[in-house]
N, C-alpha and C. Protein backbone atom coordinates (compact mmCIF):
# COMPACT_ATOMS: atom_id res chain seq x y z
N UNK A 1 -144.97 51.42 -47.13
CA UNK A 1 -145.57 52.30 -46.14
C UNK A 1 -144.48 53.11 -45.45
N UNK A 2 -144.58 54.21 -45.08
CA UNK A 2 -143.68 55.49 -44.85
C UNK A 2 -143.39 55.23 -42.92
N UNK A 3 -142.44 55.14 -42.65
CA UNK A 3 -142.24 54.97 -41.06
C UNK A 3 -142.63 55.53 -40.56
N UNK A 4 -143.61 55.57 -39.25
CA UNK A 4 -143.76 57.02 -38.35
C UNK A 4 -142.81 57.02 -37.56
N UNK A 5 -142.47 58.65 -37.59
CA UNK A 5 -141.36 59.45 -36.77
C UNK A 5 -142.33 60.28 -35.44
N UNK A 6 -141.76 59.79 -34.40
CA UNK A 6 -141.89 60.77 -33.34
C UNK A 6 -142.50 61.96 -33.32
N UNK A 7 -142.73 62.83 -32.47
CA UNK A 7 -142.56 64.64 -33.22
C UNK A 7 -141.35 64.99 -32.22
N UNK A 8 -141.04 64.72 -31.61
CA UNK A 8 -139.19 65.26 -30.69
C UNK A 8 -138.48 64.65 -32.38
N UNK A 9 -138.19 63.54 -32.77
CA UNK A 9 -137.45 63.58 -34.17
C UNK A 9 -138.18 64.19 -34.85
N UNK A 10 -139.19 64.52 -35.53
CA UNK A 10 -139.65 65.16 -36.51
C UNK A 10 -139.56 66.38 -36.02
N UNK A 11 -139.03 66.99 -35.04
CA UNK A 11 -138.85 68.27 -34.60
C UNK A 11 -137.78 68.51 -34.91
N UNK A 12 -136.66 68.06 -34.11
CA UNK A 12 -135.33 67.87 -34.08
C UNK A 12 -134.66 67.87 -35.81
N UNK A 13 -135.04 67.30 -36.52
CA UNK A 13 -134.35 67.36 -37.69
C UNK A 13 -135.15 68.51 -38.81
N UNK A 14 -136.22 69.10 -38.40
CA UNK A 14 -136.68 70.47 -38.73
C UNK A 14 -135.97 71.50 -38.09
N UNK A 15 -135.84 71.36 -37.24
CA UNK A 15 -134.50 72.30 -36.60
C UNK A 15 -133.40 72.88 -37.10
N UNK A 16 -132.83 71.27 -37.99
CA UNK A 16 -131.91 71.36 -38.77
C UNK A 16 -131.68 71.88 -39.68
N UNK A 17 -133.18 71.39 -40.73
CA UNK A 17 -133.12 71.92 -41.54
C UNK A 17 -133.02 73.19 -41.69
N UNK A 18 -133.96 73.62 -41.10
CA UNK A 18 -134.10 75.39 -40.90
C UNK A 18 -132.90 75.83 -41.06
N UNK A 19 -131.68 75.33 -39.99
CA UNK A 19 -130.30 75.91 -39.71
C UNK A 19 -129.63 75.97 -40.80
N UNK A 20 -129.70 74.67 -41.29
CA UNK A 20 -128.60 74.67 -42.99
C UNK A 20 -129.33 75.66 -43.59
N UNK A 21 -130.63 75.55 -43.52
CA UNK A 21 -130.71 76.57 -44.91
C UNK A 21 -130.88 77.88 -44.50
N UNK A 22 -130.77 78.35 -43.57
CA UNK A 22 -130.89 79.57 -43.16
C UNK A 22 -128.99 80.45 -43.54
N UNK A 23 -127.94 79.21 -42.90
CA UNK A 23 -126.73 79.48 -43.29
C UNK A 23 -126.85 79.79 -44.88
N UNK A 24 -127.14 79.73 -45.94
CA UNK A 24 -126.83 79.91 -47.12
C UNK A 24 -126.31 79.44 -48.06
N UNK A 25 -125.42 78.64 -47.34
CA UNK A 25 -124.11 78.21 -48.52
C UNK A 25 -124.63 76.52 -48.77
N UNK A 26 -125.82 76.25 -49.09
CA UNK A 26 -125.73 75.15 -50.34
C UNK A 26 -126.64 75.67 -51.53
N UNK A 27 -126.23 74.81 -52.56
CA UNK A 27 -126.90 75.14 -54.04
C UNK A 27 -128.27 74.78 -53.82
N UNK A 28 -128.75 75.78 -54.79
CA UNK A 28 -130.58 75.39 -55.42
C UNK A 28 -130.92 74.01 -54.81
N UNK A 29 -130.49 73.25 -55.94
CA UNK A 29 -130.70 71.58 -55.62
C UNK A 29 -130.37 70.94 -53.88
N UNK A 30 -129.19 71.38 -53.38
CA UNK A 30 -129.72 71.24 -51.88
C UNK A 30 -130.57 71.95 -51.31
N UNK A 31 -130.75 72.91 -51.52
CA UNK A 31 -131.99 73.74 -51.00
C UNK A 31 -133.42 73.09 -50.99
N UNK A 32 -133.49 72.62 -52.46
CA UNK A 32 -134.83 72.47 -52.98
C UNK A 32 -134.65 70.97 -51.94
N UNK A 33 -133.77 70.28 -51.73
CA UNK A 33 -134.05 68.80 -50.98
C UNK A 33 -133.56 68.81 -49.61
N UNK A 34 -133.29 70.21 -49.03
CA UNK A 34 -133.91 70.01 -47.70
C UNK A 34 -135.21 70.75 -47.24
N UNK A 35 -135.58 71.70 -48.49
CA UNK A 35 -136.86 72.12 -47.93
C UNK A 35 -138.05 71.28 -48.13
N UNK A 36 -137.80 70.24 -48.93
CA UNK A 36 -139.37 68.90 -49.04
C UNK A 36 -138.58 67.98 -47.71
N UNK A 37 -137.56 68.03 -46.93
CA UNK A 37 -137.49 67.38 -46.41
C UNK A 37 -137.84 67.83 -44.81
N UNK A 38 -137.77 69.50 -45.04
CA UNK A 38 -138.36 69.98 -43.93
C UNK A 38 -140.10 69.89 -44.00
N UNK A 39 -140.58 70.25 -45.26
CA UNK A 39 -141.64 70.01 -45.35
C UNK A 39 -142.65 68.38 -44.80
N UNK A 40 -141.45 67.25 -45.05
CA UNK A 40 -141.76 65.88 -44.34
C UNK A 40 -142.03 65.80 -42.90
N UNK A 41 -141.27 66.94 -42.69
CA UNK A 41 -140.53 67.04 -41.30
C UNK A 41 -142.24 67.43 -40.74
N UNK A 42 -142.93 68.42 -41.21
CA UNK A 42 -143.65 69.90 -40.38
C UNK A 42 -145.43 68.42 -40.53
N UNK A 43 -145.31 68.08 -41.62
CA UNK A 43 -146.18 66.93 -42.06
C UNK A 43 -146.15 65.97 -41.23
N UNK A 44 -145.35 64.92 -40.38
CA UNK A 44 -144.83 64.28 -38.90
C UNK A 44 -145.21 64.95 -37.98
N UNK A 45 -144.81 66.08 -37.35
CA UNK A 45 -145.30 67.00 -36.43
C UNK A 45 -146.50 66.70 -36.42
N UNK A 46 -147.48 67.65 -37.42
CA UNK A 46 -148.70 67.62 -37.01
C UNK A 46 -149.20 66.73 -36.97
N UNK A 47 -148.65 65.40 -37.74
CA UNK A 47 -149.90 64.10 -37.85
C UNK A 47 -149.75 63.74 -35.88
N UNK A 48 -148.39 63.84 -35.25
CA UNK A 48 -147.99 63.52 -34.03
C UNK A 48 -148.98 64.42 -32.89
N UNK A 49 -149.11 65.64 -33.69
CA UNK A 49 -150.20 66.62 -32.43
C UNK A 49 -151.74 66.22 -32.64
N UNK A 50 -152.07 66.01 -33.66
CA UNK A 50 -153.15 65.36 -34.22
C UNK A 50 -153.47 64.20 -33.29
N UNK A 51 -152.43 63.32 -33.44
CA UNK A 51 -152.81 61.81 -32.78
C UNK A 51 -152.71 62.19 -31.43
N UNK A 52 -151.87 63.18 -30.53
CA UNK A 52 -152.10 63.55 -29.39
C UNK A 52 -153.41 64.09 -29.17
N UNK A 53 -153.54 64.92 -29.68
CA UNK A 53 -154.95 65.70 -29.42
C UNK A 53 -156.33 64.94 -29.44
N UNK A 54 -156.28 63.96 -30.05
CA UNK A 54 -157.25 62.83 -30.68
C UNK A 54 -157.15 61.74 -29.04
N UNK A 55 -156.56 61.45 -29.01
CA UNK A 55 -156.04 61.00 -27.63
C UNK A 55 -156.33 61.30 -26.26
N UNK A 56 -155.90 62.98 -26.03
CA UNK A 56 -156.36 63.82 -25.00
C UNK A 56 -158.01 63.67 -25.16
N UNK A 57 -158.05 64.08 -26.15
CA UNK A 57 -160.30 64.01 -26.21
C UNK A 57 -160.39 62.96 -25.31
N UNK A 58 -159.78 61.75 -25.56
CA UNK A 58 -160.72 60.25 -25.63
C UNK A 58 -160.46 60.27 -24.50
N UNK A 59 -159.48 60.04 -23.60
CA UNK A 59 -158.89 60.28 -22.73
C UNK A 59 -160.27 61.29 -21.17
N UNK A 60 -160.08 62.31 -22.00
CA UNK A 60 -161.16 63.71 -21.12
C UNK A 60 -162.34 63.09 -21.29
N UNK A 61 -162.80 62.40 -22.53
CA UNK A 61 -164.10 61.86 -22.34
C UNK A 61 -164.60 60.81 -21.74
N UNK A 62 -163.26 60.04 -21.07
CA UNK A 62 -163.90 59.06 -19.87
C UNK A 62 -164.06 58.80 -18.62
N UNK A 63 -165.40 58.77 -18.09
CA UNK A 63 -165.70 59.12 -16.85
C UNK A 63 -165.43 57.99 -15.48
């Protein structure tokens, strides 16, 4: 089973990614394995706004 990450870390190291690969200078093959790793990254996030938002409802819905 896959760890859950935060979304401040699953943010934070999308950040990163972005940065390296925005600089240019690694090959294809790093490219191609930090962009599924940014992609891990954006996949964390939302499951994290998801479970917030899911939360906030339940939360607003009690009287």
């Amino acid at each position: 089973m896959a760890e859950k990450i935060d979304f401040e870390t699953a943010l934070k190291s999308l950040e990163e990614v972005v940065e390296k690969l925005q600089k240019g200078d690694c090959t294809l093959e790093e490219s191609i394995t930090l962009f599924e790793k940014g992609m891990t990254n954006v996949k964390d996030c939302r499951n994290a706004l998801k479970e917030a938002e899911i939360k906030i409802t339940q939360l607003s819905e009690v009287e």
